[in-house]
N, C-alpha and C. Protein backbone atom coordinates (compact mmCIF):
# COMPACT_ATOMS: atom_id res chain seq x y z
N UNK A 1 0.85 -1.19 0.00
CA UNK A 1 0.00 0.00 0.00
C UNK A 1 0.89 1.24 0.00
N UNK A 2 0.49 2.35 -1.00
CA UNK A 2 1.50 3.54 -0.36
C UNK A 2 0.52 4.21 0.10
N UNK A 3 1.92 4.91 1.35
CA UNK A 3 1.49 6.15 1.99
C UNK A 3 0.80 7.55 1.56
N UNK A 4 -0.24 7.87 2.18
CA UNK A 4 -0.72 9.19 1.20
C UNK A 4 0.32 10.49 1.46
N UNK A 5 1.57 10.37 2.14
CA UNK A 5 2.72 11.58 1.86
C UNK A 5 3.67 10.98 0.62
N UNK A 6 3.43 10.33 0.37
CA UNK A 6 3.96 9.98 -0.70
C UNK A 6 3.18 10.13 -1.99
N UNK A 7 1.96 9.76 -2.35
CA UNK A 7 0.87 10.43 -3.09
C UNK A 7 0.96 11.71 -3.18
N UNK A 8 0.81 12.37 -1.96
CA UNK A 8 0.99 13.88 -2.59
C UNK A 8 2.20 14.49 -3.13
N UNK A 9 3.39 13.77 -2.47
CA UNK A 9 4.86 14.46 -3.04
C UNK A 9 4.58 14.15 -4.46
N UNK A 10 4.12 12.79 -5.01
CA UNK A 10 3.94 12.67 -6.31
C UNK A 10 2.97 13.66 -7.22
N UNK A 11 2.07 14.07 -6.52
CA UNK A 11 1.10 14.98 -6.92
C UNK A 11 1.68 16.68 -7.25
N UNK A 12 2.37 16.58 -6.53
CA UNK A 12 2.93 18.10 -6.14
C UNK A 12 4.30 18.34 -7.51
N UNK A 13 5.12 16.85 -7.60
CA UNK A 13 5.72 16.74 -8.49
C UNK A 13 5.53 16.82 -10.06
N UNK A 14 4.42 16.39 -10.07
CA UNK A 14 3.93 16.57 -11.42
C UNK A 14 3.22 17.64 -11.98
N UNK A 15 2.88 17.96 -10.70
CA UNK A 15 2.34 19.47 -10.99
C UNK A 15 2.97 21.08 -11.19
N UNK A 16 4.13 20.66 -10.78
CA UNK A 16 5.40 21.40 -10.85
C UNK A 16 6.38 20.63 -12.17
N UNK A 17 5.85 20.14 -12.68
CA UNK A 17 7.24 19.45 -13.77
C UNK A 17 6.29 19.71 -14.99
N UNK A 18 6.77 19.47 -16.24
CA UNK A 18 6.05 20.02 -17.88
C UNK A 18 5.13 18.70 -17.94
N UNK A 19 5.43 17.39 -17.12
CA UNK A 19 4.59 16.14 -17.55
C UNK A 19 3.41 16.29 -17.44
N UNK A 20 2.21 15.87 -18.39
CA UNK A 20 0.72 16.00 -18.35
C UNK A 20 0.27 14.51 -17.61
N UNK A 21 1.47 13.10 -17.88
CA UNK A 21 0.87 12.48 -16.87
C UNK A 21 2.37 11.31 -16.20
N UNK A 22 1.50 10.19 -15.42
CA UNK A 22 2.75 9.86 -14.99
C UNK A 22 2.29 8.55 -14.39
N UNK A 23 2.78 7.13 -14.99
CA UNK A 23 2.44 6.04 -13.97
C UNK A 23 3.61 5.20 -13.48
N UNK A 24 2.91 4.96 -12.21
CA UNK A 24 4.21 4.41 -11.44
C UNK A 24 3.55 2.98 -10.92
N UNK A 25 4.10 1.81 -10.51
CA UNK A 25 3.86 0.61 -9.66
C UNK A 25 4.77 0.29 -8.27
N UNK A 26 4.18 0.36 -7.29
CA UNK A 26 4.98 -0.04 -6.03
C UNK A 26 4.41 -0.61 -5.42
N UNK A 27 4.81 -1.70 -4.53
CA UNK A 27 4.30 -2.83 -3.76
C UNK A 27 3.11 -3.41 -4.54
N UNK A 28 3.33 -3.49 -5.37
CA UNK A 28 1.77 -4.28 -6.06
C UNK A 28 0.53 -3.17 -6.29
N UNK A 29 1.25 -1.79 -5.96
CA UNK A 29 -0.41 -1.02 -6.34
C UNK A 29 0.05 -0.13 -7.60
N UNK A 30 -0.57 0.28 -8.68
CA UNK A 30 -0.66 0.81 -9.95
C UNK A 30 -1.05 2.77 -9.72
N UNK A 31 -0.07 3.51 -9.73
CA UNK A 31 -0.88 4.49 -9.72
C UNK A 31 -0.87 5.62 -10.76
N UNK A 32 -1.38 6.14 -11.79
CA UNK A 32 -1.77 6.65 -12.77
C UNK A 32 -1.88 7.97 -12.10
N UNK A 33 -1.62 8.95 -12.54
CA UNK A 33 -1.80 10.97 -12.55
C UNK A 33 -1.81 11.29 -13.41
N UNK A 34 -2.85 11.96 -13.73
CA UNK A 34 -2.83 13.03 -15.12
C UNK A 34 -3.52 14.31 -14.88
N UNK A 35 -2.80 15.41 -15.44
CA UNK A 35 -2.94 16.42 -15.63
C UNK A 35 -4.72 17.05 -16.05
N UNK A 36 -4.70 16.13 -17.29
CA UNK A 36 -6.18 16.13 -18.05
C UNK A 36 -6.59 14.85 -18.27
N UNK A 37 -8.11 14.75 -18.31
CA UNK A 37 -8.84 13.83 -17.82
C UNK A 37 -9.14 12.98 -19.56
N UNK A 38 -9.06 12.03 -19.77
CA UNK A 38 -9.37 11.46 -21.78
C UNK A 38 -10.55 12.60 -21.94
N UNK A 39 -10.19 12.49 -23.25
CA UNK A 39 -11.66 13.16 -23.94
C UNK A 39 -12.77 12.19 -24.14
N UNK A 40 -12.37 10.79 -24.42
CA UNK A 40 -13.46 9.50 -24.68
C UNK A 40 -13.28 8.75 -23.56
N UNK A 41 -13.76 7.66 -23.56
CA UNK A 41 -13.39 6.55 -22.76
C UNK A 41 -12.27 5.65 -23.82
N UNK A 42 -10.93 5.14 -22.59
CA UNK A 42 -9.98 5.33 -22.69
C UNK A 42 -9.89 3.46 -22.21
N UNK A 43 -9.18 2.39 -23.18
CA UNK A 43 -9.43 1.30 -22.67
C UNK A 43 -7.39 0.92 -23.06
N UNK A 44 -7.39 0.12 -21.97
CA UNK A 44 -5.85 -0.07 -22.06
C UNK A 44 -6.07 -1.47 -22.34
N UNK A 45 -4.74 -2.01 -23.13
CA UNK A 45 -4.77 -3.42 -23.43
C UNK A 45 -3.40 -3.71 -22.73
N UNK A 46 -3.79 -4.67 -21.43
CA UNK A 46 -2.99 -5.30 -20.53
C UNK A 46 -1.83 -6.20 -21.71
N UNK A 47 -1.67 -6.66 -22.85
CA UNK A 47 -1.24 -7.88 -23.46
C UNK A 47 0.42 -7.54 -23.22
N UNK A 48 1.19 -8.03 -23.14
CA UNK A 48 2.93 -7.32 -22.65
C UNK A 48 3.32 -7.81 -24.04
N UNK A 49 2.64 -8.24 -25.05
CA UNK A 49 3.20 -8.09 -26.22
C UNK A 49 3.29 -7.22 -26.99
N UNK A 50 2.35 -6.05 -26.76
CA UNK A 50 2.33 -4.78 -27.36
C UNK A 50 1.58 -5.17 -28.43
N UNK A 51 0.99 -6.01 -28.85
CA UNK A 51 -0.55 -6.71 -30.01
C UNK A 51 -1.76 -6.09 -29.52
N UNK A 52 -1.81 -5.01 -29.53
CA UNK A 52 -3.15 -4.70 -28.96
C UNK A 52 -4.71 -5.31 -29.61
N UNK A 53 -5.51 -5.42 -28.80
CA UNK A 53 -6.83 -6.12 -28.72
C UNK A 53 -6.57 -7.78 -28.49
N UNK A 54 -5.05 -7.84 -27.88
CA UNK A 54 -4.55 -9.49 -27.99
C UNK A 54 -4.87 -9.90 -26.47
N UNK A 55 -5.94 -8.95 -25.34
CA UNK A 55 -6.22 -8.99 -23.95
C UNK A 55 -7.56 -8.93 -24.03
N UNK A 56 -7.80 -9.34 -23.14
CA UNK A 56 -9.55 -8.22 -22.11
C UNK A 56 -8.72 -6.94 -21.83
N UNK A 57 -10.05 -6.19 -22.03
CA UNK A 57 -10.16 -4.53 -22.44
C UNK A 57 -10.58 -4.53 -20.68
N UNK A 58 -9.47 -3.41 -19.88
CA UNK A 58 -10.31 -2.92 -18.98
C UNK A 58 -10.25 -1.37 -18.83
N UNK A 59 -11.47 -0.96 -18.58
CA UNK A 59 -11.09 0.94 -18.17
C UNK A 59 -9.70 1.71 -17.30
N UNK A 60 -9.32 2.59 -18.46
CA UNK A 60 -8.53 3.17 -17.62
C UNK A 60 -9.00 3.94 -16.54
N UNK A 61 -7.72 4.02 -15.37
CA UNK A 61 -8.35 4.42 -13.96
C UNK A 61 -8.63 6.45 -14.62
N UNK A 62 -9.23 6.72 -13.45
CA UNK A 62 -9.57 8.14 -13.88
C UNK A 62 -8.31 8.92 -13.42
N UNK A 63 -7.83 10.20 -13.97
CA UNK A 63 -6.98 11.00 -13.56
C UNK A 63 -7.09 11.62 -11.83
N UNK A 64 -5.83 11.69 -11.44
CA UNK A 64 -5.66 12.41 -10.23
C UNK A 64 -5.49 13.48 -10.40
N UNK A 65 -5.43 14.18 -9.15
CA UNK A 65 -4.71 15.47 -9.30
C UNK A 65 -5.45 16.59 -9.75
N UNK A 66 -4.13 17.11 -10.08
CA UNK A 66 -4.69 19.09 -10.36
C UNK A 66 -4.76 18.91 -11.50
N UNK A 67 -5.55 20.33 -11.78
CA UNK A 67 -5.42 20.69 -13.55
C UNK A 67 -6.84 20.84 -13.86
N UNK A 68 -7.86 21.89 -14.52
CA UNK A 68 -8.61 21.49 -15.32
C UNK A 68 -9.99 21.36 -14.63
N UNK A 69 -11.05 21.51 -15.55
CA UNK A 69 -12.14 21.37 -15.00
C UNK A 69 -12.55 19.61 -15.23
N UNK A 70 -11.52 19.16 -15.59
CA UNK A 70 -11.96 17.22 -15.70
C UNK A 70 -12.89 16.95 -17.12
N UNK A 71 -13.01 17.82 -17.80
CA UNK A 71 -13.69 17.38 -19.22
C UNK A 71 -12.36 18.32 -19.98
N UNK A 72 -11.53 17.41 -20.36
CA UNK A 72 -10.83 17.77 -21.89
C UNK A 72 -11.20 17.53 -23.31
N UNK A 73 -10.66 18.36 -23.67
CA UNK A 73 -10.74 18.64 -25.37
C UNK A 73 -11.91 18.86 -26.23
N UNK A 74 -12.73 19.72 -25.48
CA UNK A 74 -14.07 19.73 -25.63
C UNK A 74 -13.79 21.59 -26.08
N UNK A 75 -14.23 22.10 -27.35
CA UNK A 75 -14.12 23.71 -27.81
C UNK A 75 -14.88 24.64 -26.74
N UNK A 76 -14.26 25.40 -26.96
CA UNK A 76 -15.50 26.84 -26.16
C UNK A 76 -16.38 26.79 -26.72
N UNK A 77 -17.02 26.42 -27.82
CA UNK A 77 -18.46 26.61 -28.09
C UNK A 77 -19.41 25.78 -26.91
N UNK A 78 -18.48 24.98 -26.36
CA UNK A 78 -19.92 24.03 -25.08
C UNK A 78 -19.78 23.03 -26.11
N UNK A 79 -18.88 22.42 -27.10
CA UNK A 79 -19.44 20.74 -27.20
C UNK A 79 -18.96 19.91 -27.00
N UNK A 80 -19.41 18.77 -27.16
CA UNK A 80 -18.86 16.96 -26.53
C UNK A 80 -17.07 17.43 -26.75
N UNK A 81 -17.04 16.99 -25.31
CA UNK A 81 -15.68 16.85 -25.01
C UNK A 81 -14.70 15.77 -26.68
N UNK A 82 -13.91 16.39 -26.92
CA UNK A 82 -13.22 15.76 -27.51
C UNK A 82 -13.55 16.00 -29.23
N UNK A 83 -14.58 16.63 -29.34
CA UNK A 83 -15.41 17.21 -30.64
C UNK A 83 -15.45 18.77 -30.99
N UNK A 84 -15.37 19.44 -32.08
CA UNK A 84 -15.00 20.35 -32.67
C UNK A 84 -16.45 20.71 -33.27
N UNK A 85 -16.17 21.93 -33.69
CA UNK A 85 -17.32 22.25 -35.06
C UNK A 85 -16.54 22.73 -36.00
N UNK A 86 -16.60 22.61 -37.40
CA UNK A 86 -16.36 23.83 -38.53
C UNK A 86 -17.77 24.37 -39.04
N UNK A 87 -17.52 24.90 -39.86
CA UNK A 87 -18.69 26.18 -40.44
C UNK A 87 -19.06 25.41 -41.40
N UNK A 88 -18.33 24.34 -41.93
CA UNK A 88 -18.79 22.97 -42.84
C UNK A 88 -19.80 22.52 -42.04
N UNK A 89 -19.89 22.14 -40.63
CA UNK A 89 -20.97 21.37 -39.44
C UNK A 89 -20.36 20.12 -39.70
N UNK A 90 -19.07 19.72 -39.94
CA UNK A 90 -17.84 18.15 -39.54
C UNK A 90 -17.85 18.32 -37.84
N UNK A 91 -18.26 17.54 -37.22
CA UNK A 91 -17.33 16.93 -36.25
C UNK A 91 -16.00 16.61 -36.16
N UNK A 92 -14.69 17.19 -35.62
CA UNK A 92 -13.99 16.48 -35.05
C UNK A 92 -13.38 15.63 -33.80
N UNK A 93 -13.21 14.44 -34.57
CA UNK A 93 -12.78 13.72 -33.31
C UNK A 93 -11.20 13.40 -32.79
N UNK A 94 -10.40 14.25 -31.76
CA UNK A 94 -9.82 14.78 -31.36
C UNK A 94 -8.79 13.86 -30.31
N UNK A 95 -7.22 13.85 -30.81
CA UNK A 95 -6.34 12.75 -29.30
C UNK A 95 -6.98 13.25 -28.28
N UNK A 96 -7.20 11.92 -27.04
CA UNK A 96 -7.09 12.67 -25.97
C UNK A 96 -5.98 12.67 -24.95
N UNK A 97 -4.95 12.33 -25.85
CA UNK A 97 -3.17 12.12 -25.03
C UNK A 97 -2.22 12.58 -26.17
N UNK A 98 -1.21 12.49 -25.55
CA UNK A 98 0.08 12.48 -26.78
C UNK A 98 0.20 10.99 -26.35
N UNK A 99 1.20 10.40 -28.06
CA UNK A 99 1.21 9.09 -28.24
C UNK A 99 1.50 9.15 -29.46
N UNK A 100 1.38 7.88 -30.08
CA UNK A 100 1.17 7.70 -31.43
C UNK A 100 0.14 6.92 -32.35
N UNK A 101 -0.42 7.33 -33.15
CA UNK A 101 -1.40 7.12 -33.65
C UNK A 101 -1.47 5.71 -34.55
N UNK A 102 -2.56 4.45 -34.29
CA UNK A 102 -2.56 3.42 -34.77
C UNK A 102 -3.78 3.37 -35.58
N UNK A 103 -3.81 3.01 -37.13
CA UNK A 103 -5.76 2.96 -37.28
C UNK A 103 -5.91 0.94 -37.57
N UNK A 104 -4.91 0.70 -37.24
CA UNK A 104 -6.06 -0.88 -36.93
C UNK A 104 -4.90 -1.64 -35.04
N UNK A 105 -5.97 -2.75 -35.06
CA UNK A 105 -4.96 -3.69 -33.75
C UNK A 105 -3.92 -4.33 -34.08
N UNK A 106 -3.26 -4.42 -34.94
CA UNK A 106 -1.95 -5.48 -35.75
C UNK A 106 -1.68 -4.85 -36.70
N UNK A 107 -0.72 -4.83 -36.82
CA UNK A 107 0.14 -4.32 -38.48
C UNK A 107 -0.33 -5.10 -39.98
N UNK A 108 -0.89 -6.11 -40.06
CA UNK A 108 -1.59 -6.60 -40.88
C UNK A 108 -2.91 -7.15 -41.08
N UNK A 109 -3.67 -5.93 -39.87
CA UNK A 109 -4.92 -5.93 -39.89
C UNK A 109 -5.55 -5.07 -40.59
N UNK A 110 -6.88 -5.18 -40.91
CA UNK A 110 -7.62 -3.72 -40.99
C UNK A 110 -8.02 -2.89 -40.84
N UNK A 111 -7.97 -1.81 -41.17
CA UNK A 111 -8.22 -0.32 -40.47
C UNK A 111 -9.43 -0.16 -39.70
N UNK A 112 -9.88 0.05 -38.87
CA UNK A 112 -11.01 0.12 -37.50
C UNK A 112 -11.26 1.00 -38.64
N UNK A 113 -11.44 2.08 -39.07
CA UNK A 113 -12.38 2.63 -40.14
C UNK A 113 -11.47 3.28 -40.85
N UNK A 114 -12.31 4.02 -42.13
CA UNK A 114 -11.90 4.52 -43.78
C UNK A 114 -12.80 5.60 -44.47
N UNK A 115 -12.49 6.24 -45.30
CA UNK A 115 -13.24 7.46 -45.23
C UNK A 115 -13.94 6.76 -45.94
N UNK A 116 -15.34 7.56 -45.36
CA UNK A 116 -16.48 6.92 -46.00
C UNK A 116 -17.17 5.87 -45.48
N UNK A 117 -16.54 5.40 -44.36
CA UNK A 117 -17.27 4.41 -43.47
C UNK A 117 -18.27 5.21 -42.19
N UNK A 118 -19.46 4.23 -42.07
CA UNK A 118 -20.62 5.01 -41.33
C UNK A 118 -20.41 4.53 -39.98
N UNK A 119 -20.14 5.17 -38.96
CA UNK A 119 -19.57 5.07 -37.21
C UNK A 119 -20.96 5.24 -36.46
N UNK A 120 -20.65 4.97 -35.54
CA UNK A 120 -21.30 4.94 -34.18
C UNK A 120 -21.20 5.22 -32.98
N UNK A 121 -21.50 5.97 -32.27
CA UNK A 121 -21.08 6.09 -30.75
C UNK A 121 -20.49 5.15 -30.48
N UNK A 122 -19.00 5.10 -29.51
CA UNK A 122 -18.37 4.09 -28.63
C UNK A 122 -18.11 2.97 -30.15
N UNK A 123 -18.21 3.47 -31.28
CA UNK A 123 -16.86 2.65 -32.13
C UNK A 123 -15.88 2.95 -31.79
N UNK A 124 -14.26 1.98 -31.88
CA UNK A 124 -13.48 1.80 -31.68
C UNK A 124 -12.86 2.30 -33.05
N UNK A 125 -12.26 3.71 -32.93
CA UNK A 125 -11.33 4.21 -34.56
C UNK A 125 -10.18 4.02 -34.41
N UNK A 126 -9.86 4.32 -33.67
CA UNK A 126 -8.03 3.95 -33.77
C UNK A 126 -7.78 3.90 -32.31
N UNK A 127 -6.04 3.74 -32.34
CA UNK A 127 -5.47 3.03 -31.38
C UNK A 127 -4.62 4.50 -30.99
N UNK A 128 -4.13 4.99 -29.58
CA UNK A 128 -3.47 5.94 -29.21
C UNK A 128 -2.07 4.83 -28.43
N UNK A 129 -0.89 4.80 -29.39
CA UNK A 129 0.26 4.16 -27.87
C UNK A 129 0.16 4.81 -27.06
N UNK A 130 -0.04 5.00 -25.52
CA UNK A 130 1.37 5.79 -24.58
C UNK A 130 1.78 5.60 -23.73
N UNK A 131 3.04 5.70 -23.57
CA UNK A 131 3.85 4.75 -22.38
C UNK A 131 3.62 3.43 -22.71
N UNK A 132 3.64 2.60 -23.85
CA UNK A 132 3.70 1.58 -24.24
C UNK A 132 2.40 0.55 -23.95
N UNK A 133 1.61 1.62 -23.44
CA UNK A 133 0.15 1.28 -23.04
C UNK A 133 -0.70 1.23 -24.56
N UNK A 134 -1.31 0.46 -24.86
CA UNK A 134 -2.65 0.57 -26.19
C UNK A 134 -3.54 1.09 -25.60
N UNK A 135 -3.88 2.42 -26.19
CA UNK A 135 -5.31 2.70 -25.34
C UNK A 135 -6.11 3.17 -26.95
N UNK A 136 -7.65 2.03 -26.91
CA UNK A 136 -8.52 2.39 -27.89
C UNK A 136 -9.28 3.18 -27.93
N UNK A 137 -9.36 4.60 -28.79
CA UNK A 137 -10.26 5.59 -29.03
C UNK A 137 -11.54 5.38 -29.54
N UNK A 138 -12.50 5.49 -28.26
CA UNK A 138 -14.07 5.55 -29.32
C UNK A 138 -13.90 6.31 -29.87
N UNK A 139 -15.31 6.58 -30.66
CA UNK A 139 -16.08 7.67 -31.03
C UNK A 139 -16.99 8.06 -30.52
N UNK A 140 -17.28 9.36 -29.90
CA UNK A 140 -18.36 9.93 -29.27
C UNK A 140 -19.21 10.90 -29.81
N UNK A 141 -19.07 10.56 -31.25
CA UNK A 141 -20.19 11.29 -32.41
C UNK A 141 -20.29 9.98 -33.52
N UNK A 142 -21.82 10.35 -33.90
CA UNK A 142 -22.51 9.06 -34.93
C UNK A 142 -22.13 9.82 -36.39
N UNK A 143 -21.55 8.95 -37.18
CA UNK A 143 -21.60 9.92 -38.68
C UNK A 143 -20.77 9.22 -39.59
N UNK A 144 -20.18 9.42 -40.65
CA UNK A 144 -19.49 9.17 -41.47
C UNK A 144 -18.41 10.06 -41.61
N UNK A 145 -17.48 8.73 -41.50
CA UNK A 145 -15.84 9.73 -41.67
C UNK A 145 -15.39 10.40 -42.76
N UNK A 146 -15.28 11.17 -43.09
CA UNK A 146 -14.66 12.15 -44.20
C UNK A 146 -13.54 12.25 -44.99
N UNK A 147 -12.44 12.22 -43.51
CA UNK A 147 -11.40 12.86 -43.44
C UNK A 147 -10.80 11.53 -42.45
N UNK A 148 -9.33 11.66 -42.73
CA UNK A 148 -8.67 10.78 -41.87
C UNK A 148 -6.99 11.50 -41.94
N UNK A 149 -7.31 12.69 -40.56
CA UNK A 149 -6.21 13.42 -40.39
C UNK A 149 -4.42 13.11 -40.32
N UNK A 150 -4.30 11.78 -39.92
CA UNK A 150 -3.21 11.45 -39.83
C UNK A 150 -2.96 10.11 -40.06
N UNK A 151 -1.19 10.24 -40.26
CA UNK A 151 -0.92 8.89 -41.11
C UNK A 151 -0.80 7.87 -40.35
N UNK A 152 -0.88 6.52 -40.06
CA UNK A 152 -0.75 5.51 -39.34
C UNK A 152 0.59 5.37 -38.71
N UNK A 153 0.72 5.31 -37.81
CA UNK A 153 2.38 5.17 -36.83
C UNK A 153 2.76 6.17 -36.65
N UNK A 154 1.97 7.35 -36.60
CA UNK A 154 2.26 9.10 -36.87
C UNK A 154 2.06 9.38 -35.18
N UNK A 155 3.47 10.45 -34.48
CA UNK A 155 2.81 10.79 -33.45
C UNK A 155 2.04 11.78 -32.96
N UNK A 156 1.12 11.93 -32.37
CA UNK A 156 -0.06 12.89 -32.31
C UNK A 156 0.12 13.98 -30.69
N UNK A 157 -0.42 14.84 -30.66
CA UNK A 157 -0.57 15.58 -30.05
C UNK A 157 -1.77 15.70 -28.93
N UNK A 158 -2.21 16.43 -27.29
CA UNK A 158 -3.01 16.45 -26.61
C UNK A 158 -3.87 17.35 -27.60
N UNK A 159 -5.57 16.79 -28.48
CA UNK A 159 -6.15 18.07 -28.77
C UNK A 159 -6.07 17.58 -30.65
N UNK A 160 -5.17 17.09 -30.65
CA UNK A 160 -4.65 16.93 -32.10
C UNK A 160 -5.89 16.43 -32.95
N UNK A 161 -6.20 16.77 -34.22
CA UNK A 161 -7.48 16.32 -34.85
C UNK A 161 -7.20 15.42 -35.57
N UNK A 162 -7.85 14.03 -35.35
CA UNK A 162 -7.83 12.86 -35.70
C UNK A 162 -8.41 12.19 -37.41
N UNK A 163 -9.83 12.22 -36.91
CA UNK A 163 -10.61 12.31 -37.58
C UNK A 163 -11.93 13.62 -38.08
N UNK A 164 -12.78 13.87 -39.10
CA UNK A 164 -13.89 14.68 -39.09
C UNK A 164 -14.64 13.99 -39.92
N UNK A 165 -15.50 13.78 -38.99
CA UNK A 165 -17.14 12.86 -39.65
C UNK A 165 -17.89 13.72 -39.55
N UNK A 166 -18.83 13.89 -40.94
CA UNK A 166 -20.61 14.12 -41.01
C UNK A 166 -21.34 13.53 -40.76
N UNK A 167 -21.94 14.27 -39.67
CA UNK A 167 -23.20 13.46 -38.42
C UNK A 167 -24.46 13.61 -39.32
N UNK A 168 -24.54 13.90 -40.35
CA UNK A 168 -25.53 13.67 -41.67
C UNK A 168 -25.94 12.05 -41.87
């Protein structure tokens, strides 16, 4: 078990250092800090082969700490966290980490989607590495993809625009 003076020195540390997040393991407990909270729901693949979808999917833990009102990547206009508007009316769907960007589970799989494919809430579009973690990006807008912002194995940015689907 750790001590909660030790939790906070960690807390205090990260909050004072440029890192947005930070996981550590001691005595058998897992502890995760982040700065900003996912923009989607955020699923890590336990597999130590780095094959992602090669595990059971479990939720990542929620962020600690400071920072933020706890909904990231969501515009000043007021919409779904992690979603954009243009004056076109595209949705974008938006990293909610730095990492690097995967669009299928295996290198000789198929792409979780393609422009022109019709999505769904809580589809699975691509894959975010970080920290050698797989974490799979829903989608938290219904529509058809358009656009497919970046190249596969490309690394991405907190905020970075992924995809833009018409919710048409």
């Amino acid at each position: 078990m750790i001590d909660l003076e030790f939790l906070e020195r960690l807390i205090q540390a990260i909050d004072q250092s440029g890192l947005d997040s930070l996981e550590i393991e001691r005595g058998g407990t897992r502890i995760r800090l982040s700065k900003t909270a996912p923009a989607a729901p955020v699923y890590v693949d336990s597999a130590p082969s780095g094959n992602p979808g090669s595990a059971a999917q479990e939720a990542a833990p929620a962020p600690v700490g400071g920072g933020g009102s706890g909904r990231a990547g969501g515009s000043q206009e007021g919409t779904a966290p992690g979603v954009g508007t243009e004056a076109s009316n595209l949705l974008e769907v938006t990293s909610p980490m730095v990492g690097t960007f995967y669009r299928s589970p295996a290198p000789d799989a198929p792409p979780y989607v393609d422009k022109g494919k019709r999505v769904s809430q809580g589809d699975v579009v691509c894959i975010i590495e970080a920290m050698k973690l797989m974490n799979e990006l829903e989608s938290d807008v219904a529509g058809t993809i358009v656009e497919v912002c970046v190249e596969n194995a490309q690394p991405v940015e907190y905020g970075q625009v992924l995809f833009r689907v018409d919710p048409a």
